[in-house]
N, C-alpha and C. Protein backbone atom coordinates (compact mmCIF):
# COMPACT_ATOMS: atom_id res chain seq x y z
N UNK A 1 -42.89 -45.76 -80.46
CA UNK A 1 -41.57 -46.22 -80.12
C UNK A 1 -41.65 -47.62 -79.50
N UNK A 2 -40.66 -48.60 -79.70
CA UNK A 2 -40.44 -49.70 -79.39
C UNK A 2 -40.33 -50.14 -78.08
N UNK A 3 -40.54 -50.93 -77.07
CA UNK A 3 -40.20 -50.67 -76.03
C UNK A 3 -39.62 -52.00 -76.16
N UNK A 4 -38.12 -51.61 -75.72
CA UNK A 4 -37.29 -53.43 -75.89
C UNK A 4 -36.24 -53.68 -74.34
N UNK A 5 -36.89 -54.70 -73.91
CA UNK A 5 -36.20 -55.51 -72.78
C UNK A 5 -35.18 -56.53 -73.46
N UNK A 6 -33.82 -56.70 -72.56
CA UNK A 6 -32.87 -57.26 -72.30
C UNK A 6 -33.41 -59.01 -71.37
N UNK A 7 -33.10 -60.36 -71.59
CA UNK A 7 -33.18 -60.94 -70.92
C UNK A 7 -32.02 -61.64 -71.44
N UNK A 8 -31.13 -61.52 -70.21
CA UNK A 8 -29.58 -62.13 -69.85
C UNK A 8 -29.89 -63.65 -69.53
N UNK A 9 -28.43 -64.24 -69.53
CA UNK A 9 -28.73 -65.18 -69.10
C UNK A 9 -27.95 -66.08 -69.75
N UNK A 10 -27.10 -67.39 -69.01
CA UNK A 10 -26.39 -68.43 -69.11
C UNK A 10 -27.63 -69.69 -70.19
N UNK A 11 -28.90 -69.46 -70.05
CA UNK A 11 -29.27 -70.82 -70.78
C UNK A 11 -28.69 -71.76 -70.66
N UNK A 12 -28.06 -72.32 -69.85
CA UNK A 12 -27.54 -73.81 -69.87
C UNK A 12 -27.68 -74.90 -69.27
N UNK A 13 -28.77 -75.27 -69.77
CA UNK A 13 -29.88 -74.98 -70.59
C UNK A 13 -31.06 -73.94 -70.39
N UNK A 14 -31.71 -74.05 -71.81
CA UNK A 14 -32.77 -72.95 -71.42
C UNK A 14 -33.73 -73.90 -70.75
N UNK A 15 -34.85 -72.92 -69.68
CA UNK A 15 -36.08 -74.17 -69.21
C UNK A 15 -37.32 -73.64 -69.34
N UNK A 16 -37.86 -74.33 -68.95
CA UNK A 16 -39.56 -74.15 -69.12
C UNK A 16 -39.39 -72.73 -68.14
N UNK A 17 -38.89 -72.70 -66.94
CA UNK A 17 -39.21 -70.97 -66.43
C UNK A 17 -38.50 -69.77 -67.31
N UNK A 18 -37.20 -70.12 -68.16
CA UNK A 18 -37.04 -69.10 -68.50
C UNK A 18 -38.03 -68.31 -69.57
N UNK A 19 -38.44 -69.50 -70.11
CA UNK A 19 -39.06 -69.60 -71.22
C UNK A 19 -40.81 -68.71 -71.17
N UNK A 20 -40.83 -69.08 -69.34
CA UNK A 20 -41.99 -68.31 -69.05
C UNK A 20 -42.39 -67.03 -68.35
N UNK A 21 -40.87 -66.61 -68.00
CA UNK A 21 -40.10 -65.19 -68.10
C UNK A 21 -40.34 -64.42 -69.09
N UNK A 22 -39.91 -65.27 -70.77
CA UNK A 22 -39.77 -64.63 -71.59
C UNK A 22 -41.43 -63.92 -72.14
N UNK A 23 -42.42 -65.30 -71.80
CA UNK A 23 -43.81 -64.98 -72.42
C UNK A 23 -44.49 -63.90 -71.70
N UNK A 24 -44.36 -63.96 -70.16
CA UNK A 24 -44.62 -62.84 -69.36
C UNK A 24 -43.55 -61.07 -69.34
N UNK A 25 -42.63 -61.37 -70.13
CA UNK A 25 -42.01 -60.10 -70.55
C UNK A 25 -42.76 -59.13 -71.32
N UNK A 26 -43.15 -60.01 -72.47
CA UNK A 26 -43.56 -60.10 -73.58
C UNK A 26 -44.94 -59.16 -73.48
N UNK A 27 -45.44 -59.61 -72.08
CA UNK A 27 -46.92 -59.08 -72.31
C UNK A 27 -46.10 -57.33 -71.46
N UNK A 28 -45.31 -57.07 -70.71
CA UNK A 28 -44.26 -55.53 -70.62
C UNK A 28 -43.60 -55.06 -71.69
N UNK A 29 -43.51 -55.43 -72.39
CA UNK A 29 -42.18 -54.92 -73.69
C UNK A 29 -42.82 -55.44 -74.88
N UNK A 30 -42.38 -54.19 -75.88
CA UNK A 30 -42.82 -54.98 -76.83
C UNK A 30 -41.84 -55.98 -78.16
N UNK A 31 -41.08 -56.06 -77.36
CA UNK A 31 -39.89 -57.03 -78.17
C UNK A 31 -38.91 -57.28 -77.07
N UNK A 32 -38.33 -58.46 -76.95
CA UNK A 32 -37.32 -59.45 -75.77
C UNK A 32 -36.28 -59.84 -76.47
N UNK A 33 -35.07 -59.03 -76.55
CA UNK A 33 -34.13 -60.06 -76.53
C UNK A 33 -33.44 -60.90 -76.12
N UNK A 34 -33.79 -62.28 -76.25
CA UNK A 34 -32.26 -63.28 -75.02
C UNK A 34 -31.29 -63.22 -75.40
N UNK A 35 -30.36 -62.72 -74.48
CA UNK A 35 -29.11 -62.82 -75.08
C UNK A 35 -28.17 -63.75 -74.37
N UNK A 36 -27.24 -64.57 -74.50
CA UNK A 36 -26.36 -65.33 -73.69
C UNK A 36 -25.04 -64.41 -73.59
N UNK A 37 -24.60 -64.27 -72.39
CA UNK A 37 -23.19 -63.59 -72.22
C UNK A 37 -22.38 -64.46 -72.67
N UNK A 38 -21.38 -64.47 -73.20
CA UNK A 38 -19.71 -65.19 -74.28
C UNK A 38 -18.78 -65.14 -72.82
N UNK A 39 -19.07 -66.32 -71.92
CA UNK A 39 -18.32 -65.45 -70.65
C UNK A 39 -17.13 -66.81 -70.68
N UNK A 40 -15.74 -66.59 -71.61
CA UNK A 40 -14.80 -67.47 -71.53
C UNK A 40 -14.23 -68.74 -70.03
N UNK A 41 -14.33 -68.05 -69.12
CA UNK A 41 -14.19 -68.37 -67.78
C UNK A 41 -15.12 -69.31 -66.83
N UNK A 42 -16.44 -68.60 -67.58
CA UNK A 42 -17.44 -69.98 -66.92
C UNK A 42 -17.66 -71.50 -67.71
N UNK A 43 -17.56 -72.34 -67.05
CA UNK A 43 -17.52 -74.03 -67.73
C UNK A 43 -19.34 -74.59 -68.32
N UNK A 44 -19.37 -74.19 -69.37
CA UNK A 44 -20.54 -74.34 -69.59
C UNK A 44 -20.68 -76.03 -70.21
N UNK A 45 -22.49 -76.62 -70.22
CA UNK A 45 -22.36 -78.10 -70.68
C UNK A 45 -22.49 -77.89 -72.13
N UNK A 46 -23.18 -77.35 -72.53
CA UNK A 46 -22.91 -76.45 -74.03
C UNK A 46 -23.00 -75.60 -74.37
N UNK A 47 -22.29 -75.25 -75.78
CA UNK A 47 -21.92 -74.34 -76.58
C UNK A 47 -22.90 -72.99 -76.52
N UNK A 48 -21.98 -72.11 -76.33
CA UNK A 48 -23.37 -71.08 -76.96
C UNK A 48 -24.00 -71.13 -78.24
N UNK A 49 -23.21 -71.46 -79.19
CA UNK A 49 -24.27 -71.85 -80.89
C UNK A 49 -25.12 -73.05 -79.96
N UNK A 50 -24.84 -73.72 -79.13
CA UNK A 50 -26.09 -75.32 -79.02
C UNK A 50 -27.37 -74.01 -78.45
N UNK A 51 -26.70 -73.74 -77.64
CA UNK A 51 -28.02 -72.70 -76.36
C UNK A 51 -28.51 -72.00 -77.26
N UNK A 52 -27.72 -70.80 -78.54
CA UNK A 52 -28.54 -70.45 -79.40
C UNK A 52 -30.00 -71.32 -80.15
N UNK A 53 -29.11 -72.16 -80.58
CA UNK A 53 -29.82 -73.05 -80.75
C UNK A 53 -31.15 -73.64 -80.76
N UNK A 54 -31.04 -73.67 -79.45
CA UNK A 54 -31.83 -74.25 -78.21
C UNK A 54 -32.93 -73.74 -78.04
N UNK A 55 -32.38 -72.44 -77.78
CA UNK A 55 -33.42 -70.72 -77.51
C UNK A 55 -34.20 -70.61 -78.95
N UNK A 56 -33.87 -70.72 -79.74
CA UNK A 56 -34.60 -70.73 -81.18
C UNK A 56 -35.19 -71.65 -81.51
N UNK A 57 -35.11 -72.80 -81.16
CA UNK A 57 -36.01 -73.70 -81.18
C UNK A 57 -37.38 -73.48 -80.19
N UNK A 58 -36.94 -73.38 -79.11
CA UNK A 58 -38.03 -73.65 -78.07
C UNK A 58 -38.86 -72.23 -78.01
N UNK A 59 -38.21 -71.14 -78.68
CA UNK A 59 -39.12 -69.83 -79.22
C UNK A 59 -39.67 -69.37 -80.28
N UNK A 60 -39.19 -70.23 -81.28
CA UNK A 60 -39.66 -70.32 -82.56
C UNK A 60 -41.39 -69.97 -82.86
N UNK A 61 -42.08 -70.15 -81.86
CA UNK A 61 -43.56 -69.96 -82.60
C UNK A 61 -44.26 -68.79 -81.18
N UNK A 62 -43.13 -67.83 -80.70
CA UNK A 62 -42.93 -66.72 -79.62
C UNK A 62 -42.79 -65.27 -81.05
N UNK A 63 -43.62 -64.80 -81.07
CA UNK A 63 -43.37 -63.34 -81.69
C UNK A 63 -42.39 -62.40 -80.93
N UNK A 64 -41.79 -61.74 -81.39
CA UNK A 64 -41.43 -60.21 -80.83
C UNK A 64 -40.07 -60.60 -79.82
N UNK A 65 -39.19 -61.51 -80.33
CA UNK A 65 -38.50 -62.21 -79.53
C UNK A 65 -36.98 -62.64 -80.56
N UNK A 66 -35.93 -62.50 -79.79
CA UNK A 66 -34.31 -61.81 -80.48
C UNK A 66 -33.68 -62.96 -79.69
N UNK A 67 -32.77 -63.61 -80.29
CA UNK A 67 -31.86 -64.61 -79.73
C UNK A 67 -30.70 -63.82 -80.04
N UNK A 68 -29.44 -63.46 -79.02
CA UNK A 68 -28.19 -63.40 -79.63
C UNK A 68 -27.22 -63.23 -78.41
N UNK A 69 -25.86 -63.09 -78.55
CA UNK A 69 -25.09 -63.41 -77.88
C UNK A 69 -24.00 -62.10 -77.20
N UNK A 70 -23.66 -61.99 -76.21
CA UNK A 70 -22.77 -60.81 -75.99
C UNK A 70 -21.43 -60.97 -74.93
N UNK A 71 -20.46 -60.45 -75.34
CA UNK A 71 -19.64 -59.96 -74.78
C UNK A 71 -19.58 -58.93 -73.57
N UNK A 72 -19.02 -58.52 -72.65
CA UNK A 72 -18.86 -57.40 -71.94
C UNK A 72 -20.08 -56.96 -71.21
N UNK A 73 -20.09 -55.71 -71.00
CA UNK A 73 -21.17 -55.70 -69.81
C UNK A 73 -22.36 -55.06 -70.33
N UNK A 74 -23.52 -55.55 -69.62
CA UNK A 74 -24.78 -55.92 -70.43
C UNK A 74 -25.67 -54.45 -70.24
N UNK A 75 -24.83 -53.58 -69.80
CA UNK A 75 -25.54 -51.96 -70.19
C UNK A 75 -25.09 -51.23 -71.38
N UNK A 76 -23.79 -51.73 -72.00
CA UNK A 76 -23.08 -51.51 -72.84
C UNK A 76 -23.83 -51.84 -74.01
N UNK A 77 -24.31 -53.49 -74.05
CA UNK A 77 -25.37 -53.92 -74.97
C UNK A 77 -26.60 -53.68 -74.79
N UNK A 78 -27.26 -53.18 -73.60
CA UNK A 78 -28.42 -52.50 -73.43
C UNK A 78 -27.96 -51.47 -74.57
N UNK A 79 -27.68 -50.59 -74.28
CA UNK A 79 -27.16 -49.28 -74.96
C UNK A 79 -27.21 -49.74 -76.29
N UNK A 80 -26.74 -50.57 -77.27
CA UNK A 80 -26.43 -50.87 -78.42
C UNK A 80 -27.93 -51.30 -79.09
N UNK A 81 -28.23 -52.22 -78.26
CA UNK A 81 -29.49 -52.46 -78.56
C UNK A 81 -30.91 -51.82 -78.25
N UNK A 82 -30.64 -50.33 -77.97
CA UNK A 82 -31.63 -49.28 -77.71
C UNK A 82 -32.43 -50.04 -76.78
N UNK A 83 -32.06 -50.79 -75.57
CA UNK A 83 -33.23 -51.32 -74.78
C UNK A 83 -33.68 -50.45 -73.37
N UNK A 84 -34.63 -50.26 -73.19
CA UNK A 84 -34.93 -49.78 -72.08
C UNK A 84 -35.07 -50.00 -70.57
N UNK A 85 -35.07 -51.79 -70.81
CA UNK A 85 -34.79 -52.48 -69.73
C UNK A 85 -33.98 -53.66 -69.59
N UNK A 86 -34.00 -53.92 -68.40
CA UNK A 86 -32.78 -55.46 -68.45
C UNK A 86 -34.06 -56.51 -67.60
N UNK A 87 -34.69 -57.45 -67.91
CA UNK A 87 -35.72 -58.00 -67.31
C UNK A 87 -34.73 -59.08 -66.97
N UNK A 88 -35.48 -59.43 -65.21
CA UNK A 88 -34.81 -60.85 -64.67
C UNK A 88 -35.75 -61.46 -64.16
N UNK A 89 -35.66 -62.24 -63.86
CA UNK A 89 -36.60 -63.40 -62.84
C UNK A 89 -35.67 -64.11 -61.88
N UNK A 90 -36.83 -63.71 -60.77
CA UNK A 90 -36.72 -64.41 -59.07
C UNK A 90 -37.30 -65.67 -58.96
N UNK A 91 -36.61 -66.20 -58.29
CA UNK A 91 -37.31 -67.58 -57.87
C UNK A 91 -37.51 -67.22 -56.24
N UNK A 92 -36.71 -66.79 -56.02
CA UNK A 92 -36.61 -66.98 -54.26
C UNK A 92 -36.18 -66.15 -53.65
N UNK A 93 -35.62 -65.85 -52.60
CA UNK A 93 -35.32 -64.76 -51.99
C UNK A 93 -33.52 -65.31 -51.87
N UNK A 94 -33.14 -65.92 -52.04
CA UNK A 94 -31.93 -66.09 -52.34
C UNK A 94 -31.64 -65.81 -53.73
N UNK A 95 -32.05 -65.79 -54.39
CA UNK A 95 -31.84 -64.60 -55.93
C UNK A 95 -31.82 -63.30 -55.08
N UNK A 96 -32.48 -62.58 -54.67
CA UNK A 96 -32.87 -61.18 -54.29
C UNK A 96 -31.11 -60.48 -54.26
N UNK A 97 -30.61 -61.29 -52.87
CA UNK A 97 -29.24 -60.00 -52.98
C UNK A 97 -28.33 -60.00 -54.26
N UNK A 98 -28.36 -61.31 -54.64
CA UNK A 98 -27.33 -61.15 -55.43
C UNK A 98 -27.96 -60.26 -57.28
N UNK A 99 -29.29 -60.38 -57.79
CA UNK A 99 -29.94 -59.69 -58.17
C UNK A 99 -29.97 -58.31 -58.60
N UNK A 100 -30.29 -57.91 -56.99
CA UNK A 100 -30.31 -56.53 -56.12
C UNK A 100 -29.00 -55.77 -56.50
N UNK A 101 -27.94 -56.39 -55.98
CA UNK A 101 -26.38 -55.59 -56.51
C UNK A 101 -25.87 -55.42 -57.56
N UNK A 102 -26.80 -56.40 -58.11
CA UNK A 102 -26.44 -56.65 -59.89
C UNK A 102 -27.47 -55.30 -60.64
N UNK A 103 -28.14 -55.08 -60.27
CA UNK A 103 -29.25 -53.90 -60.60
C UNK A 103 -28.51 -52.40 -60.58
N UNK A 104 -28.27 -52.34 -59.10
CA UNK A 104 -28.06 -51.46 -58.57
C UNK A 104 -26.15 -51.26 -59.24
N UNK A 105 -25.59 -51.72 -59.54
CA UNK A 105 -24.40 -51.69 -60.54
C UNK A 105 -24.51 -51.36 -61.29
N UNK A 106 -25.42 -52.14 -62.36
CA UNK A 106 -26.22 -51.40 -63.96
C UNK A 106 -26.74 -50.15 -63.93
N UNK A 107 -27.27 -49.48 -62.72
CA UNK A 107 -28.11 -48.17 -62.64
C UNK A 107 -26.94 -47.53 -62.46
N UNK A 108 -25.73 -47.56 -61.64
CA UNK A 108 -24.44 -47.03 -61.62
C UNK A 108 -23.70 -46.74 -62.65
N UNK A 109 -23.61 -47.78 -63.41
CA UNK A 109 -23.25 -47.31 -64.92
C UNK A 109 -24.21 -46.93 -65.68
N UNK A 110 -25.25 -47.32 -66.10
CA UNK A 110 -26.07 -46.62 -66.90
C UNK A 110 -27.30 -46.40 -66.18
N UNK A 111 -27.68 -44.91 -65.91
CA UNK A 111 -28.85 -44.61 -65.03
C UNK A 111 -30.04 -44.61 -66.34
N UNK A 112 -30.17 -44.56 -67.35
CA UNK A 112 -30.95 -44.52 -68.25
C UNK A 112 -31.32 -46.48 -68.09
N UNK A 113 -30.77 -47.29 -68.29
CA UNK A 113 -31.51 -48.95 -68.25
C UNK A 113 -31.99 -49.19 -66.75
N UNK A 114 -33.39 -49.55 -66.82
CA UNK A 114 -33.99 -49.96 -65.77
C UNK A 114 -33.68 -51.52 -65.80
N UNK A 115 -34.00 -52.08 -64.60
CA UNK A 115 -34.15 -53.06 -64.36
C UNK A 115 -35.66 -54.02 -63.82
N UNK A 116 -36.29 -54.53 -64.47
CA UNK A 116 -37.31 -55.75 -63.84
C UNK A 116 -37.46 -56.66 -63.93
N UNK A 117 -37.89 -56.83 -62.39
CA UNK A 117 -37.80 -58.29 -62.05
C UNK A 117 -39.12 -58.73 -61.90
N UNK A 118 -39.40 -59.67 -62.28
CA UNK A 118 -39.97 -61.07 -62.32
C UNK A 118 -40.38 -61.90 -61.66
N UNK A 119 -41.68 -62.38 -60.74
CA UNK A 119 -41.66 -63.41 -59.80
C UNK A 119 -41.73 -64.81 -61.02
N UNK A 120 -40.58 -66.05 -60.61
CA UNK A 120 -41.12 -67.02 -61.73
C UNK A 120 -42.10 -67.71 -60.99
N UNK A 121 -43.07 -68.18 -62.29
CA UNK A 121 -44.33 -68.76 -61.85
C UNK A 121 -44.33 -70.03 -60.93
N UNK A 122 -45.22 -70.11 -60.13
CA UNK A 122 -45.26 -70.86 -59.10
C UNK A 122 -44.58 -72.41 -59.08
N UNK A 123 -44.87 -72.75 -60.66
CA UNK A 123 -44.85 -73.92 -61.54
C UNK A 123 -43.03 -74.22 -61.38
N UNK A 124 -42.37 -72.83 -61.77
CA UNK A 124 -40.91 -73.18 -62.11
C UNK A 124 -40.18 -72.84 -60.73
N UNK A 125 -40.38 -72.65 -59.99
CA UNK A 125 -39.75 -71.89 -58.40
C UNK A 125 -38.72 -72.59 -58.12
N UNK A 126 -38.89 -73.74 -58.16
CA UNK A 126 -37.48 -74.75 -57.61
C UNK A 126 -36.42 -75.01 -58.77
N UNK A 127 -36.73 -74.88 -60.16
CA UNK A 127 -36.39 -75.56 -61.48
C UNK A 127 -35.37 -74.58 -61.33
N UNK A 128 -33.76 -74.97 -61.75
CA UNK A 128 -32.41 -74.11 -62.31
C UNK A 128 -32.57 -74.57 -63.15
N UNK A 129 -31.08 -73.95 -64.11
CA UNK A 129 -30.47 -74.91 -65.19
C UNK A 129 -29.27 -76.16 -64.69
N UNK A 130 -29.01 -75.64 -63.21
CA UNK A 130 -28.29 -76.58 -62.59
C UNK A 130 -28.89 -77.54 -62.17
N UNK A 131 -29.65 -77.71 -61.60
CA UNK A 131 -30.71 -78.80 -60.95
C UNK A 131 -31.11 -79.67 -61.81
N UNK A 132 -31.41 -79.15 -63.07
CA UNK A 132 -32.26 -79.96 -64.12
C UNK A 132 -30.70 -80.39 -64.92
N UNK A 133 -29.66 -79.98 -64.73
CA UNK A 133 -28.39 -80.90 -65.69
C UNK A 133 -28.50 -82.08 -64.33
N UNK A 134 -28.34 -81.51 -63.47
CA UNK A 134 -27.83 -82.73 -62.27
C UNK A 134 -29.04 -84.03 -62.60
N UNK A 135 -29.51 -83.61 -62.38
CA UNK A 135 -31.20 -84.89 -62.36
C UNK A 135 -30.86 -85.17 -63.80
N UNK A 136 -30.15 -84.95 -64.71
CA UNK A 136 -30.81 -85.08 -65.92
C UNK A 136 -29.32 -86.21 -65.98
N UNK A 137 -28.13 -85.77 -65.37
CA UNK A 137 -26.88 -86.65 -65.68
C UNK A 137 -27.58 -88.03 -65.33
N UNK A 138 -28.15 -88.34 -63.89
CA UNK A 138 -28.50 -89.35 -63.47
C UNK A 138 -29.81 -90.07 -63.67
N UNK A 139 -29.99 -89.77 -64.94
CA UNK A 139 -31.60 -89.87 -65.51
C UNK A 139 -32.54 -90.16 -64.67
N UNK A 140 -32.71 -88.63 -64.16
CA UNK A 140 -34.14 -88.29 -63.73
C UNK A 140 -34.86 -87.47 -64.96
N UNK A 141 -36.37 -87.84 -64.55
CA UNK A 141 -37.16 -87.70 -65.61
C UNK A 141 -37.56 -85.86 -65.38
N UNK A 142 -37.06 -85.19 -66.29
CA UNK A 142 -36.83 -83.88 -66.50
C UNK A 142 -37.98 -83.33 -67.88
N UNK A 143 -38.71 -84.09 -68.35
CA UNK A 143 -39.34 -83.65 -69.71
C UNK A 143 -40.32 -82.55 -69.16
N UNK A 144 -40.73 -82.48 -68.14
CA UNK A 144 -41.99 -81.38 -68.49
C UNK A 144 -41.39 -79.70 -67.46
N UNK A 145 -39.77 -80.28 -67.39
CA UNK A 145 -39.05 -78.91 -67.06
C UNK A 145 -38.25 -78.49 -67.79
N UNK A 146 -38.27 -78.78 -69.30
CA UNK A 146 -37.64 -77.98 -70.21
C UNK A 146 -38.11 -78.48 -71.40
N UNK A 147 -38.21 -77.69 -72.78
CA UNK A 147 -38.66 -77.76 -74.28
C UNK A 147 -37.88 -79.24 -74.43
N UNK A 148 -38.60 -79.83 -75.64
CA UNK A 148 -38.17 -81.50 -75.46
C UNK A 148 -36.85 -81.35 -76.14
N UNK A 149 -36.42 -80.32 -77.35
CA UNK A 149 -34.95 -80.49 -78.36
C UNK A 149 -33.80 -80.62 -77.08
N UNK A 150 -34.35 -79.62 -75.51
CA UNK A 150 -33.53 -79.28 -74.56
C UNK A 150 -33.00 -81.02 -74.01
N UNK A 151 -33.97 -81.30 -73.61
CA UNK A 151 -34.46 -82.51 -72.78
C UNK A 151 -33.46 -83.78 -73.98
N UNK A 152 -33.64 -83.85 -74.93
CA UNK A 152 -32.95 -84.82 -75.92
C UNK A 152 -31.47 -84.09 -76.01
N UNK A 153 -31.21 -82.97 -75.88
CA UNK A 153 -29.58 -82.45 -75.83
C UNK A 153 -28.98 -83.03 -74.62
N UNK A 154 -29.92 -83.45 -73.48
CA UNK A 154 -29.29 -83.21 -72.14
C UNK A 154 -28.51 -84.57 -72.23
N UNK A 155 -30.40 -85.53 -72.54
CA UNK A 155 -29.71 -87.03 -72.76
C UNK A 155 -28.51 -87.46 -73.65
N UNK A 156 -28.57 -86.71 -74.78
CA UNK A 156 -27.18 -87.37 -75.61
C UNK A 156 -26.17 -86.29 -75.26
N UNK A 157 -25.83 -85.68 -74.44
CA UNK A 157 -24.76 -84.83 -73.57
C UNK A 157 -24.24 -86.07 -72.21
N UNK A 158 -25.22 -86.69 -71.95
CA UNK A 158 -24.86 -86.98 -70.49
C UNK A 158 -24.63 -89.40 -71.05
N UNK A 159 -25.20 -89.26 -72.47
CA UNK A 159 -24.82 -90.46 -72.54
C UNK A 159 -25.74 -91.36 -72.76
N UNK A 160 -27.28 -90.95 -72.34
CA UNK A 160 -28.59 -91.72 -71.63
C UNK A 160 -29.18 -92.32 -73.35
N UNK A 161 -28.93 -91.69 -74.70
CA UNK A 161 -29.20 -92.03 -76.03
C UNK A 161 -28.28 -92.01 -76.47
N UNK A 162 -28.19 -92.39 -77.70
CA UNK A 162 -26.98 -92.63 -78.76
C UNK A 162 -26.98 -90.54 -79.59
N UNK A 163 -25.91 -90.14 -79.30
CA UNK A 163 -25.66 -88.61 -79.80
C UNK A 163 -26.60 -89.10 -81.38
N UNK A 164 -26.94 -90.44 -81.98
CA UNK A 164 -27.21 -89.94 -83.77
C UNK A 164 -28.76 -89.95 -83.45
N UNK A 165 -29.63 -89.89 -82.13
CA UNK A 165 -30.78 -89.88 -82.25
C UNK A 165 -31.57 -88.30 -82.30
């Protein structure tokens, strides 16, 4: 039997930690899907087709690994997608509560999906997807904290190249 983890998540952008979330899943589960939540309400810098995108590019040569997108609440698509877990990653202990309630909700509705978490590697601890748009509007040099297609979306998003490069 398959053993398939859930990895949620805004991607916006994807980064070098999620990315090393996903490889360290990988060696727990034996297939990862990322999925991006369709969440109308939050102001994203791009598209979910770009983040699809994005995620397929920078996983492309990652085995055992599902890009796709969801609606509604993510035990519902656990459930759909026969997964057994919902994998997250910590950076800090300010992830922890909000995390923590988010877990402990999912086990409320569905006591069958576990949840694990993740310490991210030492390397990505400080790195968001917020931090790295901010530094990236004001061209700070961001290349070795996210896949380069990411890193060239950010610049012709924020202005720093011509969008036809």
């Amino acid at each position: 039997m398959t053993k398939v983890a859930i990895y949620p998540g805004s991607f916006d952008p994807v980064t070098n930690g999620h990315l090393d979330i996903i490889e360290r899943g990988l060696t727990l589960f034996d297939k990862v899907i990322v999925t991006i939540l369709r969440n109308p309400e939050k102001k994203a810098l791009f598209t979910v087709e770009e983040r699809m995108e994005m995620l397929e590019e920078s996983l492309r040569d990652v085995p055992n690994v599902e890009i796709d997108s969801f609606q509604g609440l993510l035990v519902d698509y656990a459930f759909q997608r026969d997964a057994a877990a919902i994998l997250r990653g910590m950076r800090a202990v300010s992830d922890f509560e909000y995390e923590f309630q988010m877990a402990l909700m999912n086990r409320k509705l569905d006591r069958d999906v576990q949840t694990v978490f993740l310490m991210t590697g030492l390397r990505w601890i400080f790195t968001s997807s917020s931090i790295i748009k901010q530094a990236a509007q004001f061209g700070g040099d961001i290349e070795d904290m996210v896949p380069p297609m990411v890193c060239r979306n950010l610049k012709k998003k924020y202005g720093l190249i011509p969008a036809s490069s």
